[in-house]
N, C-alpha and C. Protein backbone atom coordinates (compact mmCIF):
# COMPACT_ATOMS: atom_id res chain seq x y z
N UNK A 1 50.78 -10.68 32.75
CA UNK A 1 49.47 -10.70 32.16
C UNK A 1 49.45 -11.65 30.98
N UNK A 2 48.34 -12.68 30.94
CA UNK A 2 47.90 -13.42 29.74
C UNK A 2 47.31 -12.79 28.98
N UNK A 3 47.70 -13.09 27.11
CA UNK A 3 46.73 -12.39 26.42
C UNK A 3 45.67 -13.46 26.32
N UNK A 4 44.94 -12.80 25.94
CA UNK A 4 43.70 -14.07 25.68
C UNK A 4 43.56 -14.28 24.23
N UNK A 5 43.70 -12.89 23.15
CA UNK A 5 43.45 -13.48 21.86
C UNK A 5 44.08 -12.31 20.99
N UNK A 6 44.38 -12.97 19.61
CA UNK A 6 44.63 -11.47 18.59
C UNK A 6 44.13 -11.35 17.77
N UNK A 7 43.59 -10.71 17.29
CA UNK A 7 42.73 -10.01 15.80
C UNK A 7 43.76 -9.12 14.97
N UNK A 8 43.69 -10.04 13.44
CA UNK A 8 44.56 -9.23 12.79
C UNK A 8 43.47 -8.19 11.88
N UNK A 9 43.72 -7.21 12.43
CA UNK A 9 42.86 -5.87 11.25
C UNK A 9 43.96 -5.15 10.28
N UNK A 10 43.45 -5.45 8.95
CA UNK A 10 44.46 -4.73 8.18
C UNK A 10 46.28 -5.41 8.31
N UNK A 11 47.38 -4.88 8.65
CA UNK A 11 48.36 -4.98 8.58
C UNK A 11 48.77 -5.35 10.22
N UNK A 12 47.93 -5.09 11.02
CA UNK A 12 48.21 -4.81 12.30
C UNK A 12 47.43 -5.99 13.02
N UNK A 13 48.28 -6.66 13.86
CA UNK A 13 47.25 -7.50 15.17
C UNK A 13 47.04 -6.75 16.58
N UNK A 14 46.21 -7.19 16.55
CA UNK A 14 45.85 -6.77 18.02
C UNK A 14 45.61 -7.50 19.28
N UNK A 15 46.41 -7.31 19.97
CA UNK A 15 46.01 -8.10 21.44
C UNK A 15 45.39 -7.88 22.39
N UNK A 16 44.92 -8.94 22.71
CA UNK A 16 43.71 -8.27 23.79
C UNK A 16 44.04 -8.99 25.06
N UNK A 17 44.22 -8.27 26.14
CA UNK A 17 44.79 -9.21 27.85
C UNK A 17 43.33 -9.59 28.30
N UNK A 18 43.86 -10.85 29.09
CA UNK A 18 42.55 -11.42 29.47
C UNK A 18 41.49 -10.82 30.37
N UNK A 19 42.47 -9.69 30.84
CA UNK A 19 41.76 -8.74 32.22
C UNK A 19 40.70 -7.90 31.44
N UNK A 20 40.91 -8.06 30.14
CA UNK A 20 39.73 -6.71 29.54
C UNK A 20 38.29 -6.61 29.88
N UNK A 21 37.69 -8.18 30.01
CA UNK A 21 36.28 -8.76 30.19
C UNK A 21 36.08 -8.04 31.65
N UNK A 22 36.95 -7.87 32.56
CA UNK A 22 36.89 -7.41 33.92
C UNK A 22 36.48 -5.94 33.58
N UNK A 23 37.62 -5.11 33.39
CA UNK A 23 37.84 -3.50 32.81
C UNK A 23 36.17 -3.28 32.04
N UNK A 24 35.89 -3.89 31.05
CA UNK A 24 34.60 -3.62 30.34
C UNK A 24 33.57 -3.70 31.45
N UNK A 25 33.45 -4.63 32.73
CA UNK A 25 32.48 -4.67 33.77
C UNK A 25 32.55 -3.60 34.27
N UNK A 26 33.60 -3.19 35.20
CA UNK A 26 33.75 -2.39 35.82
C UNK A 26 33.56 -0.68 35.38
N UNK A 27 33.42 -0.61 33.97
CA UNK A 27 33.03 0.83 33.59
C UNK A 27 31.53 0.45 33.08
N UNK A 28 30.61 -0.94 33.73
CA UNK A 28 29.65 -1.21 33.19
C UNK A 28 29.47 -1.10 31.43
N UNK A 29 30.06 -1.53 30.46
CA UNK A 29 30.01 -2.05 29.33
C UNK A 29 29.76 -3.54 29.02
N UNK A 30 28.18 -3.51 28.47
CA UNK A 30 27.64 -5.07 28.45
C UNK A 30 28.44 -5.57 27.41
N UNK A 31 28.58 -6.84 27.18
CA UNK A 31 28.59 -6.88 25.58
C UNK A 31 27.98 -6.85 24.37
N UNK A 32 28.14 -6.37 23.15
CA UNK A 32 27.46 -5.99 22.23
C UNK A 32 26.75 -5.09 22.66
N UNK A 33 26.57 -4.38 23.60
CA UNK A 33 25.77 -2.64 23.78
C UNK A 33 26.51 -1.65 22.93
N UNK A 34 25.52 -0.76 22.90
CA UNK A 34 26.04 0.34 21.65
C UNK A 34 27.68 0.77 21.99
N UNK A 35 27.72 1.11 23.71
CA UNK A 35 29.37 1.78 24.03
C UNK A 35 30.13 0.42 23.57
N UNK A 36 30.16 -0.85 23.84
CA UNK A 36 30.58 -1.95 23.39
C UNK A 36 31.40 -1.85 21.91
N UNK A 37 30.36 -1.31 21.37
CA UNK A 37 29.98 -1.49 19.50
C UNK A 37 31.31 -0.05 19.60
N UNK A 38 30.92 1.02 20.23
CA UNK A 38 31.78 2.28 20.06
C UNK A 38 33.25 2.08 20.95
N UNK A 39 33.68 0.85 21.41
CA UNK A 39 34.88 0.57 22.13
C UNK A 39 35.54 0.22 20.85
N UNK A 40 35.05 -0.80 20.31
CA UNK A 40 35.43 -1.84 19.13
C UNK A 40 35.94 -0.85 18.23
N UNK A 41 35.17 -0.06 17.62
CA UNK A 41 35.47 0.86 16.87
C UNK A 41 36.46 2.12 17.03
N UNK A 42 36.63 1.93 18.51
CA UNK A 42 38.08 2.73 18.69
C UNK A 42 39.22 2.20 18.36
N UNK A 43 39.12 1.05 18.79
CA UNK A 43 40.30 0.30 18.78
C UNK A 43 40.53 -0.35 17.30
N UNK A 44 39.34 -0.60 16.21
CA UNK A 44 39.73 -0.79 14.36
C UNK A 44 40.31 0.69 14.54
N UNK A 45 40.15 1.79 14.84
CA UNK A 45 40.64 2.72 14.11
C UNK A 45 42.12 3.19 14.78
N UNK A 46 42.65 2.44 15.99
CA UNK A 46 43.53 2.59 16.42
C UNK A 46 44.36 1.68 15.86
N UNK A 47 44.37 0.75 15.51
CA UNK A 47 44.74 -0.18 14.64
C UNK A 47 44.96 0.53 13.07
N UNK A 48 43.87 1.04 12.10
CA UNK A 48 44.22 1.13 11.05
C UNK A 48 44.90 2.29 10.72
N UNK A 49 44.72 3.33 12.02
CA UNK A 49 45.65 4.11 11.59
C UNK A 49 46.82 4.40 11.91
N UNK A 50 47.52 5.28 11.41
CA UNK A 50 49.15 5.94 11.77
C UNK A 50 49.19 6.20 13.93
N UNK A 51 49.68 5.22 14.45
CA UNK A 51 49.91 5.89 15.96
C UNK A 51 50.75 5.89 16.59
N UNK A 52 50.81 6.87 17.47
CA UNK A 52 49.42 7.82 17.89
C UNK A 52 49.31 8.90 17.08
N UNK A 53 48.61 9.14 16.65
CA UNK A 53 47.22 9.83 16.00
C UNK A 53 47.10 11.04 17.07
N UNK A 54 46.82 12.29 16.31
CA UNK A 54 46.44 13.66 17.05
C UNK A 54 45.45 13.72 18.18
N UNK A 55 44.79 12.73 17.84
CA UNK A 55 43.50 12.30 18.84
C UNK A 55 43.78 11.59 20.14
N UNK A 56 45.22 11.25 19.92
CA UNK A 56 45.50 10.21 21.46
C UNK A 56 46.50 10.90 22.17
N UNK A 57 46.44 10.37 23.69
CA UNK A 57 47.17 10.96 24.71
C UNK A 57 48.41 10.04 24.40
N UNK A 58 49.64 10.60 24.74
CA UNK A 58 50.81 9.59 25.06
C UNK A 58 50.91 9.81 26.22
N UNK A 59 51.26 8.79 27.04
CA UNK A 59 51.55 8.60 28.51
C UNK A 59 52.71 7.59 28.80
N UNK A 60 53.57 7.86 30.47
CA UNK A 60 54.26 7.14 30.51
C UNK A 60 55.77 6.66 29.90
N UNK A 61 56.19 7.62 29.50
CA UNK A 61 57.15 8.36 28.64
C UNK A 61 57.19 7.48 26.67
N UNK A 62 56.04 7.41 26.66
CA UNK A 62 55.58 7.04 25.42
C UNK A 62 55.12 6.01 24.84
N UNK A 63 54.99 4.87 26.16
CA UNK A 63 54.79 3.34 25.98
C UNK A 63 52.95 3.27 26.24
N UNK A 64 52.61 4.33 26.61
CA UNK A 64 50.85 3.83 26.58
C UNK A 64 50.33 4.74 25.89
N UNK A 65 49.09 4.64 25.51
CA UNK A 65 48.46 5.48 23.97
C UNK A 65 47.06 5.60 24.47
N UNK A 66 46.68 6.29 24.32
CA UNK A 66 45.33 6.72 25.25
C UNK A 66 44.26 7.54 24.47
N UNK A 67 42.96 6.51 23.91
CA UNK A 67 42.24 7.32 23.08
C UNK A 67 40.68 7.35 23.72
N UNK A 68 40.16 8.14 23.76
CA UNK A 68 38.67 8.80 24.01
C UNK A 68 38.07 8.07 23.21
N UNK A 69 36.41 7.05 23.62
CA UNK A 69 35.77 6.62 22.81
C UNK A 69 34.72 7.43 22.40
N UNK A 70 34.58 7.86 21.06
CA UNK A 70 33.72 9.01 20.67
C UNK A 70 31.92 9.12 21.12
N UNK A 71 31.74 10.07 21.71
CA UNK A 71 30.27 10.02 21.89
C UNK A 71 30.36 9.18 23.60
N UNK A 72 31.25 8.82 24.33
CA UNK A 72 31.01 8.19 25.57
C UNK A 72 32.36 8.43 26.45
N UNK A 73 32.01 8.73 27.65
CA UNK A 73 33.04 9.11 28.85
C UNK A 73 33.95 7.64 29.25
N UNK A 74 34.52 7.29 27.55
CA UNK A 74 35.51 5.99 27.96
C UNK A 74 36.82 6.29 27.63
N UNK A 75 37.98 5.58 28.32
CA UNK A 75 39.48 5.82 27.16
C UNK A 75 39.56 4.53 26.92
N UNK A 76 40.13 4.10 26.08
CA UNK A 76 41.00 3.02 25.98
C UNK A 76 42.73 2.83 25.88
N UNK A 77 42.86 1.91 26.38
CA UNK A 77 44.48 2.28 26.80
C UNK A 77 45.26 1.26 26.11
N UNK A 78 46.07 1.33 25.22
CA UNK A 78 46.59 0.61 24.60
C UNK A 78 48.29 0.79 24.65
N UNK A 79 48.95 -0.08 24.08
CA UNK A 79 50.32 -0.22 23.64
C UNK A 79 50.33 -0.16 22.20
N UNK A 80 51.62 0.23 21.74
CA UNK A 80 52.12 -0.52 19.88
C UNK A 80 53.20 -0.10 19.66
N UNK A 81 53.65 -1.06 18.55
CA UNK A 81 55.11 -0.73 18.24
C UNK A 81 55.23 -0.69 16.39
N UNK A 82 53.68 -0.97 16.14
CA UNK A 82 53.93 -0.37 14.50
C UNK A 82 53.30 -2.16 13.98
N UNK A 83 53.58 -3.18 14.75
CA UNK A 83 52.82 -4.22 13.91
C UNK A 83 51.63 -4.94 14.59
N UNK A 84 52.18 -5.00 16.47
CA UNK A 84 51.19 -5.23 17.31
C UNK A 84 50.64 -3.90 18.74
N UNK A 85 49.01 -3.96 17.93
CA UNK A 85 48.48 -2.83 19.04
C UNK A 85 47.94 -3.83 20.19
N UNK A 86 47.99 -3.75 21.02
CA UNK A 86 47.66 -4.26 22.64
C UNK A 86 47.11 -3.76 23.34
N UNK A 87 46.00 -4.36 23.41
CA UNK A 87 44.45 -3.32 24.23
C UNK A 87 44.98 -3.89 25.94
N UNK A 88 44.98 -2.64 26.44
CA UNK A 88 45.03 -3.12 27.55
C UNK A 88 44.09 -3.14 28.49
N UNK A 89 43.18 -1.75 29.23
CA UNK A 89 42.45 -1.76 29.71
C UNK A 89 41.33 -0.89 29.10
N UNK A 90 40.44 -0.35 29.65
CA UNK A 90 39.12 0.61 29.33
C UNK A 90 38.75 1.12 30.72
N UNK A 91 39.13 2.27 30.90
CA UNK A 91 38.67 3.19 31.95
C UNK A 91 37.39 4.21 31.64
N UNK A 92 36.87 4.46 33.04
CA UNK A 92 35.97 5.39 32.84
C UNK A 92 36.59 7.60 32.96
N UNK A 93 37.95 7.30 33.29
CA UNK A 93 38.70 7.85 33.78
C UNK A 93 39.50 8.48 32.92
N UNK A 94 39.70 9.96 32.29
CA UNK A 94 40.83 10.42 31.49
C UNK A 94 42.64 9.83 31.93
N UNK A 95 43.29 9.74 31.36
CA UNK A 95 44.74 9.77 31.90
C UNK A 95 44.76 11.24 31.98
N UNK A 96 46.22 11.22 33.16
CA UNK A 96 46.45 12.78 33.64
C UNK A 96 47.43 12.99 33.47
N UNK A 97 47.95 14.27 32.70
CA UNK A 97 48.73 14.38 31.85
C UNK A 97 49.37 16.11 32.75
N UNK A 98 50.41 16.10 32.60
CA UNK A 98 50.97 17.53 32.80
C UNK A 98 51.25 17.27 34.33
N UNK A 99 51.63 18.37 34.96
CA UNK A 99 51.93 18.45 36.04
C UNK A 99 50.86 18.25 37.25
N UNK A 100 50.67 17.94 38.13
CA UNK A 100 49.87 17.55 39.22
C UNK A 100 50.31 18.28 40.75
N UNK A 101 48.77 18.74 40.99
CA UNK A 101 48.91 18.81 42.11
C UNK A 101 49.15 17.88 43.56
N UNK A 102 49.96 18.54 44.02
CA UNK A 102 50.39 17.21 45.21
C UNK A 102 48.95 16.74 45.80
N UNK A 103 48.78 15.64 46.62
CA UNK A 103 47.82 15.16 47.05
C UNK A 103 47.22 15.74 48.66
N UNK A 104 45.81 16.50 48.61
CA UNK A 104 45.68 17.28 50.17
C UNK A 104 45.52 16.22 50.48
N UNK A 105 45.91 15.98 52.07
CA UNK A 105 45.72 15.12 53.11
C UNK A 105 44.69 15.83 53.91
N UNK A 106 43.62 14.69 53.74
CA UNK A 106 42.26 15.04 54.66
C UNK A 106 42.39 15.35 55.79
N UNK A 107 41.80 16.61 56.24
CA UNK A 107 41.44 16.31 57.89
C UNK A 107 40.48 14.95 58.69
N UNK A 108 41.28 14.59 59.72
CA UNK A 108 40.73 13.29 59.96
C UNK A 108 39.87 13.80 61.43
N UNK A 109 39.38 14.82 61.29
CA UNK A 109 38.68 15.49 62.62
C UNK A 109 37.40 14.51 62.49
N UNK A 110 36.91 14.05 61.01
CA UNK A 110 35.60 13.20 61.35
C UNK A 110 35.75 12.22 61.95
N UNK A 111 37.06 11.76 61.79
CA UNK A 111 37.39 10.31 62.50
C UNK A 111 37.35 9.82 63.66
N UNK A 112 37.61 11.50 64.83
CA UNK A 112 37.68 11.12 66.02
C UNK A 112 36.37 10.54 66.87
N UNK A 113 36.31 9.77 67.77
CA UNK A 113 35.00 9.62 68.08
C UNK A 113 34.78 10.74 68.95
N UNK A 114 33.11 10.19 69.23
CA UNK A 114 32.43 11.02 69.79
C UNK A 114 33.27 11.08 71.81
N UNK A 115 33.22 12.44 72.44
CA UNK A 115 33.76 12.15 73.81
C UNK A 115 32.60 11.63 74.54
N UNK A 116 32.84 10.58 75.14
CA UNK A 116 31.68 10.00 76.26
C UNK A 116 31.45 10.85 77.40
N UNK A 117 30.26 10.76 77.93
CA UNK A 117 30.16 11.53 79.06
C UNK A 117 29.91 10.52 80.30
N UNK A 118 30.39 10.93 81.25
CA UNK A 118 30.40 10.05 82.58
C UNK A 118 29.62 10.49 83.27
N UNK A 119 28.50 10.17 84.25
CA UNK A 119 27.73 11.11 85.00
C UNK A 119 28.23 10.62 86.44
């Protein structure tokens, strides 16, 4: 992955991968729209503060950081190591955390076709 750019906030830069402009489409986030304005502002405060922060998921045995954008059904998914935070994507989607249920395998009875009749 290419980054595309970094913003230094405070003590901390931030990187942003070029795929983000995609990720922001795909959970329909225009730019500069209010969720836009409330992405941005996850990520200054993921940046200025101590992380992860009580507020974020750790995932992945501790390499991704996963915070809820307040007031909207977004996460943002980031990396850091204390000088660079790294936005990675924006889902519409919680990360899933804890144990999981195995995956049911559909019945594929809709699949079969219809039986022809011969007269």
């Amino acid at each position: 992955m290419v980054l595309r750019r970094a913003r230094v906030l405070e003590s901390v830069i931030v990187r942003i991968y070029e795929g983000i402009a995609r990720a922001f489409a795909r959970v329909h986030v225009e730019p500069g729209s209010t969720a836009a304005r409330a992405v941005w502002r996850t990520v200054n405060a993921m940046a200025n503060a101590a992380s992860p922060s009580p507020k974020d998921t750790v995932t992945a045995g501790g390499q991704l950081i996963v915070r809820k954008v307040a007031g909207w059904q977004l996460w943002v998914w980031t990396t850091a190591d204390g000088v660079v935070l790294t936005l990675i994507t924006l889902t519409a989607e919680p990360p899933v955390t804890g144990p999981t249920a195995p995956p049911v395998r559909p019945k594929r009875s809709h699949l079969r076709p219809l039986p022809v009749r011969r007269r």
